[in-house]
Protein backbone atom coordinates (compact mmCIF):
# COMPACT_ATOMS: atom_id res chain seq x y z
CA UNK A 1 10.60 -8.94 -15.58
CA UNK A 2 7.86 -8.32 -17.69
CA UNK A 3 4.66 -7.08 -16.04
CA UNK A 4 0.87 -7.06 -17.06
CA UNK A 5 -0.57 -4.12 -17.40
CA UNK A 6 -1.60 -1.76 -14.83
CA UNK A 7 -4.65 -0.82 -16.61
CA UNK A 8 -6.15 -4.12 -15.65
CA UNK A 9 -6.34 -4.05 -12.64
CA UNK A 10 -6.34 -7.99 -11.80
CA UNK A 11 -2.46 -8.15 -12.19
CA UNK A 12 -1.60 -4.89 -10.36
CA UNK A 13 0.91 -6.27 -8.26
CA UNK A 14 2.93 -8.01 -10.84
CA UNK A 15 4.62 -4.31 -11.04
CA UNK A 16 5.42 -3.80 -7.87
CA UNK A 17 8.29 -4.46 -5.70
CA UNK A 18 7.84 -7.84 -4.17
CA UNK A 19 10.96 -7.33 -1.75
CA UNK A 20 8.93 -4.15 -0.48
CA UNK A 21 5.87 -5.50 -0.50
CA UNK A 22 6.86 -8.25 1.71
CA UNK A 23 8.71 -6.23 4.03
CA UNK A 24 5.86 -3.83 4.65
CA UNK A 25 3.42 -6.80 5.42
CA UNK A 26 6.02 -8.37 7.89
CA UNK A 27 6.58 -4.70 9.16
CA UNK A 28 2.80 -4.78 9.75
CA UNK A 29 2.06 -8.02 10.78
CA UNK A 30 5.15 -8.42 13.37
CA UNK A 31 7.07 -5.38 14.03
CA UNK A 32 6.30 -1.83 15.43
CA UNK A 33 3.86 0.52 13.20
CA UNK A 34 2.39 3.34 13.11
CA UNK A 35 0.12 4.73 15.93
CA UNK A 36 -3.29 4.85 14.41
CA UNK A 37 -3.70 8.17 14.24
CA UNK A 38 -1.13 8.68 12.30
CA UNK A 39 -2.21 5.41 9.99
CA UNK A 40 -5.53 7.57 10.16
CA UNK A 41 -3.91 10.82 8.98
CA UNK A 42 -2.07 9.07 5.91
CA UNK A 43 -5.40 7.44 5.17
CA UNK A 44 -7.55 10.75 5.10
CA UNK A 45 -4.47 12.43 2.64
CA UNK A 46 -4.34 9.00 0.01
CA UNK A 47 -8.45 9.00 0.59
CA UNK A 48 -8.65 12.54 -1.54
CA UNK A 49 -5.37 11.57 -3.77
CA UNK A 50 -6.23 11.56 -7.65
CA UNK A 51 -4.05 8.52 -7.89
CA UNK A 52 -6.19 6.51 -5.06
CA UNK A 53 -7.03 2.77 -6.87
CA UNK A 54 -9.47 0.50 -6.44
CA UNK A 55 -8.71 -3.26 -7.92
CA UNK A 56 -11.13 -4.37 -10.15
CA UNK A 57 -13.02 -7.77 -9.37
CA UNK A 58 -10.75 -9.97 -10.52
CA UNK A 59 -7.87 -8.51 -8.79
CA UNK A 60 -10.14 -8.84 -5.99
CA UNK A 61 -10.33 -12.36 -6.01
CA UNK A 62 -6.84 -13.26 -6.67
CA UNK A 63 -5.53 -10.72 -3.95
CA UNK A 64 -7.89 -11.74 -1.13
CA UNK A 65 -7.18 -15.78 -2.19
CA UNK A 66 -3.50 -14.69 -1.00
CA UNK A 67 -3.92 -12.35 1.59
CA UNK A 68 -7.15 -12.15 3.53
CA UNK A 69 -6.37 -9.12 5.57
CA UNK A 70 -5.47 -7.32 2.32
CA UNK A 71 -7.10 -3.98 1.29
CA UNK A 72 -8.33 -3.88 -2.07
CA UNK A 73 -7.29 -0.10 -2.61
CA UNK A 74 -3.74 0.70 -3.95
CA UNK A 75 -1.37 3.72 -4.85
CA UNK A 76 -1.58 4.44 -8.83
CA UNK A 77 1.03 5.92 -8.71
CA UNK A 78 3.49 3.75 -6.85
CA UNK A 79 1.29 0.79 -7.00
CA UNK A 80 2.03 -0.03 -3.22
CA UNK A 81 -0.92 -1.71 -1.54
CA UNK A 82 -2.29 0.94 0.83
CA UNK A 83 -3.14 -0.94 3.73
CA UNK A 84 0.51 -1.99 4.40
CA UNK A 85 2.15 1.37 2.97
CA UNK A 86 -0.05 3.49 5.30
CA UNK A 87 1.29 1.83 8.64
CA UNK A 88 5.10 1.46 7.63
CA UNK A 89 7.34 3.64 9.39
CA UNK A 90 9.78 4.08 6.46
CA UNK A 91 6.95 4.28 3.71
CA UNK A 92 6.37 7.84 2.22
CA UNK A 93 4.30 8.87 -0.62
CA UNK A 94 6.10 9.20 -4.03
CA UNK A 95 3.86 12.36 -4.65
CA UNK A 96 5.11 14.06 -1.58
CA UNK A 97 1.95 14.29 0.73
CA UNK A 98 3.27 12.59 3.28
CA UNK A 99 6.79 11.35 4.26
CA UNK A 100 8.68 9.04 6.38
CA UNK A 101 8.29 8.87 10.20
CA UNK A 102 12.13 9.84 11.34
CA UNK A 103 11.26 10.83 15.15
CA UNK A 104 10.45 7.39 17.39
CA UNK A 105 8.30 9.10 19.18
CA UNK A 106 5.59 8.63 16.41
């Protein structure tokens, strides 16, 4: 697959993984998540991360055309939207500041 490039901003999520992606907003939507204070707790660490993104205004547009309840922040370094990668119980952050949930009693 051949992606745009990241530095635009627009096409983002053309280097992502779809099959993740999708997964994570079905996790979210349908299934079990995170409490919210844990959500809130991820949220506070990726809110002070270097590699915290915002879309620019054209990725804007074409993201909230597709998914209304989609957050218009994403992980630079992963490229993961954060809104769905913050409350999925098997997400973890690929720079190690926080990890998967592994006790139910989350």
């Amino acid at each position: 697959m051949v992606a745009a490039p990241v530095s635009t901003g627009a096409f983002v999520y053309l280097d992502m993984d779809i099959k993740l992606i999708a997964q994570s907003w079905k996790r979210a939507v349908f299934e079990r998540e995170v409490s919210q204070e844990l959500f809130e707790k991820r949220l506070e660490i990726c809110d002070k991360c270097k590699f915290k993104r915002q879309l620019t205004p054209a990725g804007q547009v074409i993201i909230s055309v597709v998914n209304q309840k989609a957050n218009l922040f994403y992980c630079g370094s992963c490229n993961c939207p954060l809104e769905a990668k913050l409350r999925h119980l098997d997400s973890y952050c690929p720079e190690k500041f926080w990890g998967k949930v592994v006790d139910a009693n989350y």
